[in-house]
PDB file of N, CA and C in Angstrom:
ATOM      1  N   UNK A   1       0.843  -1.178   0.000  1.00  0.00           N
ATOM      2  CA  UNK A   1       0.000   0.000   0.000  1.00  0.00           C
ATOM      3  C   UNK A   1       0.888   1.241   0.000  1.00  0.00           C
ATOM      4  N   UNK A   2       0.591   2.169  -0.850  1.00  0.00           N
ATOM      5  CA  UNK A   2       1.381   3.292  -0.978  1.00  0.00           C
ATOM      6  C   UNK A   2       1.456   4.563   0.275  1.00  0.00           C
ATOM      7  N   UNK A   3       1.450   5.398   0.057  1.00  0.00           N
ATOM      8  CA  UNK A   3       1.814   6.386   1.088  1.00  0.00           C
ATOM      9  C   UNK A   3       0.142   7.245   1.040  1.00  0.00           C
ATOM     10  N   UNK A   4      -0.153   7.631   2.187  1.00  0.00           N
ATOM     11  CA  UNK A   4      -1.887   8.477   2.352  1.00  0.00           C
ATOM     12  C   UNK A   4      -1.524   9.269   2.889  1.00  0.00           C
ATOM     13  N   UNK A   5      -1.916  10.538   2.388  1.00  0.00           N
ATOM     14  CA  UNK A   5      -1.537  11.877   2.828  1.00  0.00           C
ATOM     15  C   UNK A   5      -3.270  12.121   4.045  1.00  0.00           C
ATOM     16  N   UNK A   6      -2.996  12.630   5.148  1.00  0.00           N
ATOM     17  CA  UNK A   6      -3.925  12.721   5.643  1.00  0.00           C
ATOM     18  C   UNK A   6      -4.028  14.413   6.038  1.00  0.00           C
ATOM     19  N   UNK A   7      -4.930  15.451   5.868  1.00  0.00           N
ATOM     20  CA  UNK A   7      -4.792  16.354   6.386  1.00  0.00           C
ATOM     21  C   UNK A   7      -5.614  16.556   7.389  1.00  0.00           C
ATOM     22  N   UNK A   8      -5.774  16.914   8.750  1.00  0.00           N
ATOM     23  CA  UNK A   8      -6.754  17.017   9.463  1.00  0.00           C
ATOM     24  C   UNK A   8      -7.699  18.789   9.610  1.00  0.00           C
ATOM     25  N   UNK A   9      -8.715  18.557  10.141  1.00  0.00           N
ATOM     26  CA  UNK A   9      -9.242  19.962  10.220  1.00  0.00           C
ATOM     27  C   UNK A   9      -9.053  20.028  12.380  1.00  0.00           C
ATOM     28  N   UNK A  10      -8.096  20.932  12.091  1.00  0.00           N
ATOM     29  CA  UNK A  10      -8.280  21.884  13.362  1.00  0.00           C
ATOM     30  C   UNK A  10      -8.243  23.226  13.764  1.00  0.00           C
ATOM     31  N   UNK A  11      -9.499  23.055  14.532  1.00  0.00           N
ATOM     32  CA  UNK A  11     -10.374  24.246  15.177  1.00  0.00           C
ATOM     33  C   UNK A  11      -9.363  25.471  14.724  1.00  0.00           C
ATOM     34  N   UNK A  12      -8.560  25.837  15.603  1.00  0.00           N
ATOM     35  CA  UNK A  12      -7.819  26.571  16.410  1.00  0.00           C
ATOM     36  C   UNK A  12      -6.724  26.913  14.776  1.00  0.00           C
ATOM     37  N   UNK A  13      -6.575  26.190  14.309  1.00  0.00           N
ATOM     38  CA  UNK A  13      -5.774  26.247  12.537  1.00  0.00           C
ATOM     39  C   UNK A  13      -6.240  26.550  11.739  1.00  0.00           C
ATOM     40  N   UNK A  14      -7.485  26.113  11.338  1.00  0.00           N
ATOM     41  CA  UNK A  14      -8.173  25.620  10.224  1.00  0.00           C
ATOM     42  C   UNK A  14      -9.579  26.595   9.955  1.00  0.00           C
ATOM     43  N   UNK A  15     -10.104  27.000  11.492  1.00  0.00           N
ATOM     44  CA  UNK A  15     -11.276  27.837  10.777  1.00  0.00           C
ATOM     45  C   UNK A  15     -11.507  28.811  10.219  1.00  0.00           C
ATOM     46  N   UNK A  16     -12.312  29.871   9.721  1.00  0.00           N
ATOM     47  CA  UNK A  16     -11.853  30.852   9.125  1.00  0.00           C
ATOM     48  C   UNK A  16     -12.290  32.136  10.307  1.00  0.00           C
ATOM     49  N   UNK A  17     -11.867  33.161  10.237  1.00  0.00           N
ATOM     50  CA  UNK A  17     -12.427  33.964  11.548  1.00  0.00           C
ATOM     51  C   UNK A  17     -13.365  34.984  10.554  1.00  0.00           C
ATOM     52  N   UNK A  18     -14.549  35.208  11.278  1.00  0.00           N
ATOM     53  CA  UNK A  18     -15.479  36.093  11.199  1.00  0.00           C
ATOM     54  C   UNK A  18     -16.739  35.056  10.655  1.00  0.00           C
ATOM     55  N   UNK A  19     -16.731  33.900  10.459  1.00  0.00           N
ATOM     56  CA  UNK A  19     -17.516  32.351   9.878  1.00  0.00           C
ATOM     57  C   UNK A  19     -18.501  31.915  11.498  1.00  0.00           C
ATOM     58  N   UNK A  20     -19.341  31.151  11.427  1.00  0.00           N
ATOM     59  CA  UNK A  20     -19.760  30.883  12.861  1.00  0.00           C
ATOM     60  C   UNK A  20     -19.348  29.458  12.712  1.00  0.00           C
ATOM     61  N   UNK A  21     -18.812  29.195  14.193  1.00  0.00           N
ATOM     62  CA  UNK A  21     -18.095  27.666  14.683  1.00  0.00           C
ATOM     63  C   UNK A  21     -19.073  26.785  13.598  1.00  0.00           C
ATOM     64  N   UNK A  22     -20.540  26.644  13.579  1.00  0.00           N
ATOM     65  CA  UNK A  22     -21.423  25.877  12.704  1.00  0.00           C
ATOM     66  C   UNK A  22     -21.035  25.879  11.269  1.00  0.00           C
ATOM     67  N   UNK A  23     -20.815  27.079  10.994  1.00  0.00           N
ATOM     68  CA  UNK A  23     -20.528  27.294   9.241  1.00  0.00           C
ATOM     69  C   UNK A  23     -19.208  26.674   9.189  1.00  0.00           C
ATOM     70  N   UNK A  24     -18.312  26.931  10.020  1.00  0.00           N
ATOM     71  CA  UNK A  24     -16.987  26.140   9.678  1.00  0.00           C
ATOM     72  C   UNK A  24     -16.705  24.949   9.709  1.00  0.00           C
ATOM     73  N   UNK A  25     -17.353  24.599  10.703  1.00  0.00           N
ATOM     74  CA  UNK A  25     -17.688  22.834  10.846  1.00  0.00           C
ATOM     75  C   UNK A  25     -18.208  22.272   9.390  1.00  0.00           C
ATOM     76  N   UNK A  26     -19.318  22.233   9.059  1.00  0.00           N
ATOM     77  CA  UNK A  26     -20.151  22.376   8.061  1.00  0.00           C
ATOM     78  C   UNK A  26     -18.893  22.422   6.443  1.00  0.00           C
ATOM     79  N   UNK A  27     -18.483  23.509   6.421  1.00  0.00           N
ATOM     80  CA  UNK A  27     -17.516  23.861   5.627  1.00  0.00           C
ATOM     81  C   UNK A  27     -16.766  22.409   5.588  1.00  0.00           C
ATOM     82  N   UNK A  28     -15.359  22.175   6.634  1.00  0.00           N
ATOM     83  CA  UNK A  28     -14.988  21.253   6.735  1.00  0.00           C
ATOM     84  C   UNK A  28     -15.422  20.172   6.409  1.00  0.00           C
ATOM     85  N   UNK A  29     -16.654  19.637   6.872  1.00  0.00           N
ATOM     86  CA  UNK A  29     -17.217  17.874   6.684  1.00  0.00           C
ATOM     87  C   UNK A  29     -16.992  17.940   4.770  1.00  0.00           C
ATOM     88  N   UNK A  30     -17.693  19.436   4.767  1.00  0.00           N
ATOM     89  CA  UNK A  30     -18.114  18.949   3.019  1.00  0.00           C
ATOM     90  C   UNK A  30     -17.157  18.503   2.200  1.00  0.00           C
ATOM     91  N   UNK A  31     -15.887  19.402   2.794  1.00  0.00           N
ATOM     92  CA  UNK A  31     -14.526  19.371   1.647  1.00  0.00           C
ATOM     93  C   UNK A  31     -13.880  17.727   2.261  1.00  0.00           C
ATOM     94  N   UNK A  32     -14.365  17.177   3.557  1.00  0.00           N
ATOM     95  CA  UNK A  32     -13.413  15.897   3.857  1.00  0.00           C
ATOM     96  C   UNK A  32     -14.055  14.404   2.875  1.00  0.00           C
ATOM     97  N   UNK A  33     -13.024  13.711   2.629  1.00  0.00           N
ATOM     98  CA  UNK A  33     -13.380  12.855   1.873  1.00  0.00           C
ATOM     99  C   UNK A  33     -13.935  11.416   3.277  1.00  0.00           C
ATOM    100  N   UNK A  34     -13.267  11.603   3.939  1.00  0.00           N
ATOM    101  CA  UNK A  34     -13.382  10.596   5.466  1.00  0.00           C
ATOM    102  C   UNK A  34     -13.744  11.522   6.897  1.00  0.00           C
ATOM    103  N   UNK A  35     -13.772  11.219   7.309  1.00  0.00           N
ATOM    104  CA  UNK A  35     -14.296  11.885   8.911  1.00  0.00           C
ATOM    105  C   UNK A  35     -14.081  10.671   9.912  1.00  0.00           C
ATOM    106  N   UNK A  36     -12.537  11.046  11.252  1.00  0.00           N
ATOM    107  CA  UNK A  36     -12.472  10.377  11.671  1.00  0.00           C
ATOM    108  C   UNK A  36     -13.115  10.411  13.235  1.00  0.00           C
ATOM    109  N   UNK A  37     -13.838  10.165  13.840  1.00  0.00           N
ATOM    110  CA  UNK A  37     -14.305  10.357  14.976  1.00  0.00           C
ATOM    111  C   UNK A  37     -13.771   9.392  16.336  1.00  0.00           C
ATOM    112  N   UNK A  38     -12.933   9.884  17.213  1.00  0.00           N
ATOM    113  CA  UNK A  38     -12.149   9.710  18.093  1.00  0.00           C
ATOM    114  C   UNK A  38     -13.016   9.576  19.163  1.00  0.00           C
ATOM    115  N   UNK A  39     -13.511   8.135  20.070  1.00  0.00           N
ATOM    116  CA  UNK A  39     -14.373   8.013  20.478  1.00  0.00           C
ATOM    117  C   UNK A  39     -14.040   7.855  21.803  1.00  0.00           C
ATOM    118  N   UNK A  40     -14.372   8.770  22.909  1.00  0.00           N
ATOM    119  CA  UNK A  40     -14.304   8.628  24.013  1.00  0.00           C
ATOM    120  C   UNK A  40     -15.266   8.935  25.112  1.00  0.00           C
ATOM    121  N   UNK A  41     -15.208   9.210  26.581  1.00  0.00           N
ATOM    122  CA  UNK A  41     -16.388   9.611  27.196  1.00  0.00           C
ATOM    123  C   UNK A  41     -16.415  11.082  26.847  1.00  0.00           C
ATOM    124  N   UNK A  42     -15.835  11.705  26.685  1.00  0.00           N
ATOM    125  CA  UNK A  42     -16.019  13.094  26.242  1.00  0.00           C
ATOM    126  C   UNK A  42     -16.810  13.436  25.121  1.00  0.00           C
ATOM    127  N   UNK A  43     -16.320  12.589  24.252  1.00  0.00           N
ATOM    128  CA  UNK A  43     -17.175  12.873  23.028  1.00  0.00           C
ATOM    129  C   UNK A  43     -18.572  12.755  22.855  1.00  0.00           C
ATOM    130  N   UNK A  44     -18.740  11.510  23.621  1.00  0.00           N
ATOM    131  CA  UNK A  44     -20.227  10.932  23.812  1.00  0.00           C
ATOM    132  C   UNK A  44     -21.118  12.529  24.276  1.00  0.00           C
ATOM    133  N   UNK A  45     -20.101  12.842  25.376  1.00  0.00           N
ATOM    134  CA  UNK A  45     -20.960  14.187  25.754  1.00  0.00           C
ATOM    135  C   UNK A  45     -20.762  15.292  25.538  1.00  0.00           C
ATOM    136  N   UNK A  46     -20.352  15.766  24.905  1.00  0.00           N
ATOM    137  CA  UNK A  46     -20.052  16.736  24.244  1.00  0.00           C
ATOM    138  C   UNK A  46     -20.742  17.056  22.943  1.00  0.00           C
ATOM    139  N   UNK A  47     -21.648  18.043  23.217  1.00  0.00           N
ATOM    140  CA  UNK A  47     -22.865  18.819  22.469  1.00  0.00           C
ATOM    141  C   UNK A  47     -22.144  19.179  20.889  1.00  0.00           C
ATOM    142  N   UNK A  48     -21.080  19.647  20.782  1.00  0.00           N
ATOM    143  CA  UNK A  48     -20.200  19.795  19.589  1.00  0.00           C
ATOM    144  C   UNK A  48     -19.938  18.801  18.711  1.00  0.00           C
ATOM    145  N   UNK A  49     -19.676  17.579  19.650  1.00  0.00           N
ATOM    146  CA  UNK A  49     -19.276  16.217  18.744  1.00  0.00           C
ATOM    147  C   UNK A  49     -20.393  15.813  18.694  1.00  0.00           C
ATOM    148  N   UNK A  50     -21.279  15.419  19.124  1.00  0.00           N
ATOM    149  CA  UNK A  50     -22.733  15.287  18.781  1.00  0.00           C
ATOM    150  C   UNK A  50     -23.253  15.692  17.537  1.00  0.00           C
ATOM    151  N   UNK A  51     -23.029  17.159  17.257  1.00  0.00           N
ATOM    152  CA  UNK A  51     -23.379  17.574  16.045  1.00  0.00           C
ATOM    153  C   UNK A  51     -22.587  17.604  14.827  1.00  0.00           C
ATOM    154  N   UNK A  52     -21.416  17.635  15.095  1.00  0.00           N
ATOM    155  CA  UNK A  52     -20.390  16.914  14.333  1.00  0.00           C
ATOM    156  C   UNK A  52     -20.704  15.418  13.931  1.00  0.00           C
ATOM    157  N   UNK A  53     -20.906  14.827  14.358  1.00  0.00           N
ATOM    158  CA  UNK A  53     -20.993  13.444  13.910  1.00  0.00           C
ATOM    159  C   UNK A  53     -22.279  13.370  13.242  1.00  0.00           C
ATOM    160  N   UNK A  54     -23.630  13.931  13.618  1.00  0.00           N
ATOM    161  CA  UNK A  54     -25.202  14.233  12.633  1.00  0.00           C
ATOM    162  C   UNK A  54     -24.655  14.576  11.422  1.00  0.00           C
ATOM    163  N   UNK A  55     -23.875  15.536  11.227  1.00  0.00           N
ATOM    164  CA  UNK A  55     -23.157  16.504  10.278  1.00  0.00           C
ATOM    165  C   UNK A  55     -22.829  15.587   8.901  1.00  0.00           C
ATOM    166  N   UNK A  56     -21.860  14.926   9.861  1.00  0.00           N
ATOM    167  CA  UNK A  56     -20.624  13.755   9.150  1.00  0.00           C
ATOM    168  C   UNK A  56     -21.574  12.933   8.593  1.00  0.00           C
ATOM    169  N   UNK A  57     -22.759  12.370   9.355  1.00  0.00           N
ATOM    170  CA  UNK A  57     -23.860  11.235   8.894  1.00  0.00           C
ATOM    171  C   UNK A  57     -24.650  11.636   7.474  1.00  0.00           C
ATOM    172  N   UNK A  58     -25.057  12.953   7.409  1.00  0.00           N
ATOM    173  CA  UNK A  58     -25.849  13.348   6.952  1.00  0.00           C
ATOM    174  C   UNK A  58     -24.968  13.416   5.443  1.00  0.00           C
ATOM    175  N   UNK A  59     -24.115  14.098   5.490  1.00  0.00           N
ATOM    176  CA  UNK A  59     -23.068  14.446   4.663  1.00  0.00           C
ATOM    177  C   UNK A  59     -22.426  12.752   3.805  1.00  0.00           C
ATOM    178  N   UNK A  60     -22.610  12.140   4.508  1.00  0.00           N
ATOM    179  CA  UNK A  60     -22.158  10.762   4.194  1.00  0.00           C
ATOM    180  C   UNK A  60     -23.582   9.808   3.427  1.00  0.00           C
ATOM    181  N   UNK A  61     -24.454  10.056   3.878  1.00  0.00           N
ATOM    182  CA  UNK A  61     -25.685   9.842   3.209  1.00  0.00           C
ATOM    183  C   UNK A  61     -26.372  10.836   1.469  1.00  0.00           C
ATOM    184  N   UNK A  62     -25.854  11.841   1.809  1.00  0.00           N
ATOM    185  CA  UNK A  62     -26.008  12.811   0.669  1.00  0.00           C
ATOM    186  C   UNK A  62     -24.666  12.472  -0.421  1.00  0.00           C
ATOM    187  N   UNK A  63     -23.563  11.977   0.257  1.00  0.00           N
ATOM    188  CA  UNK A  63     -22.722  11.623  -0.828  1.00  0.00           C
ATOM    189  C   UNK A  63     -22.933   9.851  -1.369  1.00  0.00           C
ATOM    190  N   UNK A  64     -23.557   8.970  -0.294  1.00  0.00           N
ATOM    191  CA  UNK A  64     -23.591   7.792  -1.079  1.00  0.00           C
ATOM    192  C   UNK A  64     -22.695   7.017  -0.509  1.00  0.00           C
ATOM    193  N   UNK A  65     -21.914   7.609   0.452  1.00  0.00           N
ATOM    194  CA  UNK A  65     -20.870   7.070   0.961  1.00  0.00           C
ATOM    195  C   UNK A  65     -20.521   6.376   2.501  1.00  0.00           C
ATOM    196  N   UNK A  66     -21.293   5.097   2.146  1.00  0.00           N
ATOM    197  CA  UNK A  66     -21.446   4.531   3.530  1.00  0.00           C
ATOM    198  C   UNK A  66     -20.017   4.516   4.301  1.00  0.00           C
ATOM    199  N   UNK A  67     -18.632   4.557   3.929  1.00  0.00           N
ATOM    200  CA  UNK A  67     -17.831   4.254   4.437  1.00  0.00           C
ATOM    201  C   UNK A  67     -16.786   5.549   4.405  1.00  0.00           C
ATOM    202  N   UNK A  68     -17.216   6.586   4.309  1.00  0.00           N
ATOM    203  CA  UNK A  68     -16.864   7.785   4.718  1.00  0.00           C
ATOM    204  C   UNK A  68     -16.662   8.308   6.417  1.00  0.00           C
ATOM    205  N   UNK A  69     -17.543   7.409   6.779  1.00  0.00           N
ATOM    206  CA  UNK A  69     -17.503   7.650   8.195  1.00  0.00           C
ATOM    207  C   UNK A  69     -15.916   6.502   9.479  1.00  0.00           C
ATOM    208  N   UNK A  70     -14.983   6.965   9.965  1.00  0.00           N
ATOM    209  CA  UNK A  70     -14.372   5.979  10.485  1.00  0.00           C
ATOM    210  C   UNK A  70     -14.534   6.347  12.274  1.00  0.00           C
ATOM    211  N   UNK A  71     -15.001   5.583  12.821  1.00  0.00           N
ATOM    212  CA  UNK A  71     -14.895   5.754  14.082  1.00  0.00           C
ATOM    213  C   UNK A  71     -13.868   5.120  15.061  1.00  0.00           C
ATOM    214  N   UNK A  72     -12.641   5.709  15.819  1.00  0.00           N
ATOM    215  CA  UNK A  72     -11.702   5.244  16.413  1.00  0.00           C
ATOM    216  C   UNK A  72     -11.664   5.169  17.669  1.00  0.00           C
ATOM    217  N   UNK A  73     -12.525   3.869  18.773  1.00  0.00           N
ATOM    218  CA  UNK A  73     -12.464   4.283  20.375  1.00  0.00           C
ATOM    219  C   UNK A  73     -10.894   4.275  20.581  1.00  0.00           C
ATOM    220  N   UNK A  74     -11.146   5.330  21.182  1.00  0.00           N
ATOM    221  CA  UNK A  74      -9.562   5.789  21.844  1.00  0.00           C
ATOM    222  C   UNK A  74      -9.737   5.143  23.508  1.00  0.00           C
ATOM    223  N   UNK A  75     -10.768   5.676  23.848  1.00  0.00           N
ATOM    224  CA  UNK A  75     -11.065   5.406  25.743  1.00  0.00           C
ATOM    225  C   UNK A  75     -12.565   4.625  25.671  1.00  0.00           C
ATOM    226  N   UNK A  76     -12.280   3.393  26.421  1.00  0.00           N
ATOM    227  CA  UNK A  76     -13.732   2.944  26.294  1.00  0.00           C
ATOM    228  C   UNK A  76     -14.876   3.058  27.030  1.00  0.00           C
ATOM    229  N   UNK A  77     -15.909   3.131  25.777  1.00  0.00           N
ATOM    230  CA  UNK A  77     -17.194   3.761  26.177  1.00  0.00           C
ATOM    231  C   UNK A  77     -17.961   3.223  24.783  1.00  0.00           C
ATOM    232  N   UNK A  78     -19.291   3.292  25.310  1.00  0.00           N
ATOM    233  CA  UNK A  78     -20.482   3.115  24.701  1.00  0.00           C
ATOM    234  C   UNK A  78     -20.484   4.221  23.422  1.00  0.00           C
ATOM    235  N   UNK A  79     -20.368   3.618  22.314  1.00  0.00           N
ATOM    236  CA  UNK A  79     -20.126   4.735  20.986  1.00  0.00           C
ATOM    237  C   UNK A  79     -21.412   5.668  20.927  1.00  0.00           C
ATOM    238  N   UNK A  80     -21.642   6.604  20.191  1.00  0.00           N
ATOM    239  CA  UNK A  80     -23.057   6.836  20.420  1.00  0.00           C
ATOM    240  C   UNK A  80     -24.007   6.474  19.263  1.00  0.00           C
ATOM    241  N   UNK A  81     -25.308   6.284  19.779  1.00  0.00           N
ATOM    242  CA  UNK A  81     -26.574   5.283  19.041  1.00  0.00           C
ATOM    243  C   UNK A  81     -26.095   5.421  17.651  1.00  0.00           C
ATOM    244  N   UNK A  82     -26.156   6.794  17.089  1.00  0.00           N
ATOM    245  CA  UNK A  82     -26.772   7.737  15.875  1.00  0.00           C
ATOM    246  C   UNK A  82     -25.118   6.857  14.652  1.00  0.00           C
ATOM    247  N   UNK A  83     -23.921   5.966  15.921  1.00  0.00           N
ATOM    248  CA  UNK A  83     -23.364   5.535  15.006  1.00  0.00           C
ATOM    249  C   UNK A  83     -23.036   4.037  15.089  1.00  0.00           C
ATOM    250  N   UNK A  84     -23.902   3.543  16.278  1.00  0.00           N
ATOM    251  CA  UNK A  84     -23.677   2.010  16.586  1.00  0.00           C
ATOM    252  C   UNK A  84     -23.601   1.557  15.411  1.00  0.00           C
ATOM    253  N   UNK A  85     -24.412   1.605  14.443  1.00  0.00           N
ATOM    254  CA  UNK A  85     -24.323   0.592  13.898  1.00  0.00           C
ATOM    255  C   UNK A  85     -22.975   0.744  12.252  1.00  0.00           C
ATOM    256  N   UNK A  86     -22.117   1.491  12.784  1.00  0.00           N
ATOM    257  CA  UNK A  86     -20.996   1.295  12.083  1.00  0.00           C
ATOM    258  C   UNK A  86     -19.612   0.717  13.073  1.00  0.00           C
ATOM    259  N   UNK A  87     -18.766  -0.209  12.170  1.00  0.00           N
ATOM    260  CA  UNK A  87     -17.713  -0.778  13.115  1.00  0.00           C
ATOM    261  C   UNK A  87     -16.338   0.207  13.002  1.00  0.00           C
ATOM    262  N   UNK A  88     -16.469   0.197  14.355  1.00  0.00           N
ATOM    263  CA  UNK A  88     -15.272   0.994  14.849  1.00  0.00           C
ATOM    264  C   UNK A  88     -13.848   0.339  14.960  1.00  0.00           C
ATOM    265  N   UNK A  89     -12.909   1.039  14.916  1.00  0.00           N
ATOM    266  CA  UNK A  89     -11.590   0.672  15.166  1.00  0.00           C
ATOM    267  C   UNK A  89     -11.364   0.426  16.677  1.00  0.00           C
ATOM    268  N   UNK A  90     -10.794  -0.384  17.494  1.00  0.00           N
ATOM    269  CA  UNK A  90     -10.755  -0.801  18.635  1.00  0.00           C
ATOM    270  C   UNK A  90      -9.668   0.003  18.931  1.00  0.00           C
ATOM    271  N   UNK A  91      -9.222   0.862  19.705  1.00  0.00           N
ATOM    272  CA  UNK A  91      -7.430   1.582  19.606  1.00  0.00           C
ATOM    273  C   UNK A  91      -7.391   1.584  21.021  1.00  0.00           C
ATOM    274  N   UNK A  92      -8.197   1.335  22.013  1.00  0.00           N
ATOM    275  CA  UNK A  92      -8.131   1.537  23.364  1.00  0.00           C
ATOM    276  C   UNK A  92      -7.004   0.824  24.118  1.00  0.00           C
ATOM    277  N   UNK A  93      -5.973  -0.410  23.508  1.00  0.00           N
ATOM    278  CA  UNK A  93      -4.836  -1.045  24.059  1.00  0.00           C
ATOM    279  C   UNK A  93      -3.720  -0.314  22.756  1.00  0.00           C
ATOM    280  N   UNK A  94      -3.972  -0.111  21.810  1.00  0.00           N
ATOM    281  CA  UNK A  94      -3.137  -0.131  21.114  1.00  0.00           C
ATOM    282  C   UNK A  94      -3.907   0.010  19.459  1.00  0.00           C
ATOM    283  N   UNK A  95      -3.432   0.860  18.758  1.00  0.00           N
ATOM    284  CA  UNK A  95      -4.229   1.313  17.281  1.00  0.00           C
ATOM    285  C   UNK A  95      -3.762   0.540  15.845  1.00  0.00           C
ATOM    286  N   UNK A  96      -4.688  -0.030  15.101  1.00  0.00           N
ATOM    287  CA  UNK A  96      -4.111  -0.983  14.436  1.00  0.00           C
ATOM    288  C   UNK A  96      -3.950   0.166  13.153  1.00  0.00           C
ATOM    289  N   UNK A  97      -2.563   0.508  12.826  1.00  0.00           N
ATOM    290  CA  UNK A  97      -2.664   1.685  11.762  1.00  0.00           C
ATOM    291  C   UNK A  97      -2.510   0.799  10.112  1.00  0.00           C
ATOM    292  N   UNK A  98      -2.561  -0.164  10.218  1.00  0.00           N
ATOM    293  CA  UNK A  98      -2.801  -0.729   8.650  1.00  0.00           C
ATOM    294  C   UNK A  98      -4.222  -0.790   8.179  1.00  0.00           C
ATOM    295  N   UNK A  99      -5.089  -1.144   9.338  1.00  0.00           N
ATOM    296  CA  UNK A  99      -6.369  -1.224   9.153  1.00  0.00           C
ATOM    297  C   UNK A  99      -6.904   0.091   8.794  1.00  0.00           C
ATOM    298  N   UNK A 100      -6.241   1.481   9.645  1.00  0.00           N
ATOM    299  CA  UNK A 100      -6.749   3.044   9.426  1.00  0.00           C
ATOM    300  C   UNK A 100      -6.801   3.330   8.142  1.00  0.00           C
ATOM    301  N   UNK A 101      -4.934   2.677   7.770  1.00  0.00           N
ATOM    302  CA  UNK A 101      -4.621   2.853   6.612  1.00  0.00           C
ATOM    303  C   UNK A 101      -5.628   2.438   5.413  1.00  0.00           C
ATOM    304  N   UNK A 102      -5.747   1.723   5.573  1.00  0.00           N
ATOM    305  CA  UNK A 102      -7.129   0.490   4.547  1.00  0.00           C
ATOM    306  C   UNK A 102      -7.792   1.521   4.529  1.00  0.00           C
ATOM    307  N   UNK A 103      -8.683   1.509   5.860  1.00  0.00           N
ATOM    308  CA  UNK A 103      -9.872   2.470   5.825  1.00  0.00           C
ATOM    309  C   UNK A 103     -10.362   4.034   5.080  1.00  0.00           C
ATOM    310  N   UNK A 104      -8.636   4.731   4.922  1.00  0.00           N
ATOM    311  CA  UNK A 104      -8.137   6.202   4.389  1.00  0.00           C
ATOM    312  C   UNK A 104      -8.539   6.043   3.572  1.00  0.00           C
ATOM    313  N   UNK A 105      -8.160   4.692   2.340  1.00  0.00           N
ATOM    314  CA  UNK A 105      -7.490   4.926   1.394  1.00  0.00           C
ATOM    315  C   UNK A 105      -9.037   4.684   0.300  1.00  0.00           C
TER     316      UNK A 105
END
């Protein structure tokens, strides 16, 4: 398998200023070809990733692209409903990066 360039979107880098946190989010999902969601107890609760991940769903349904979505438990916890039923990467002992790799590409 060859080399995968990955670029990530962050907040604090990546948004544009004078945009609302929603529009930039939004912005982001559209231009990502994957969306990786880093699954922990935080995330579960966290009102931001919540809508981030509707976002990612929705966006992934409008493109056709069931496998756009990758979910990675980092800390374990109960994933949330809206993505049970996609399989996640297990990374909570240790991250299997050939499989990510697969998944990128």
């Amino acid at each position: 398998m060859g080399t995968i360039f990955v670029v990530g979107c962050i907040a604090d880098r990546d948004f544009k200023p004078g945009l609302s946190i929603i529009e930039n989010i939004l912005n982001s999902i559209e231009k990502s070809r994957k969306v990786l969601l880093i699954l922990t107890p935080h995330f579960k609760q966290s009102r931001w990733c919540n809508f981030e991940t509707d976002k990612a769903l929705e966006a992934a349904l409008k493109k056709r692209s069931v496998d756009s979505i990758i979910p990675i438990m980092r800390t374990l916890c109960d994933p949330p409903r809206s993505i049970s039923h996609i399989t996640y990467e297990d990374a909570t002992k240790q991250c299997n990066w050939p499989r990510i790799r697969k998944a990128l590409a």
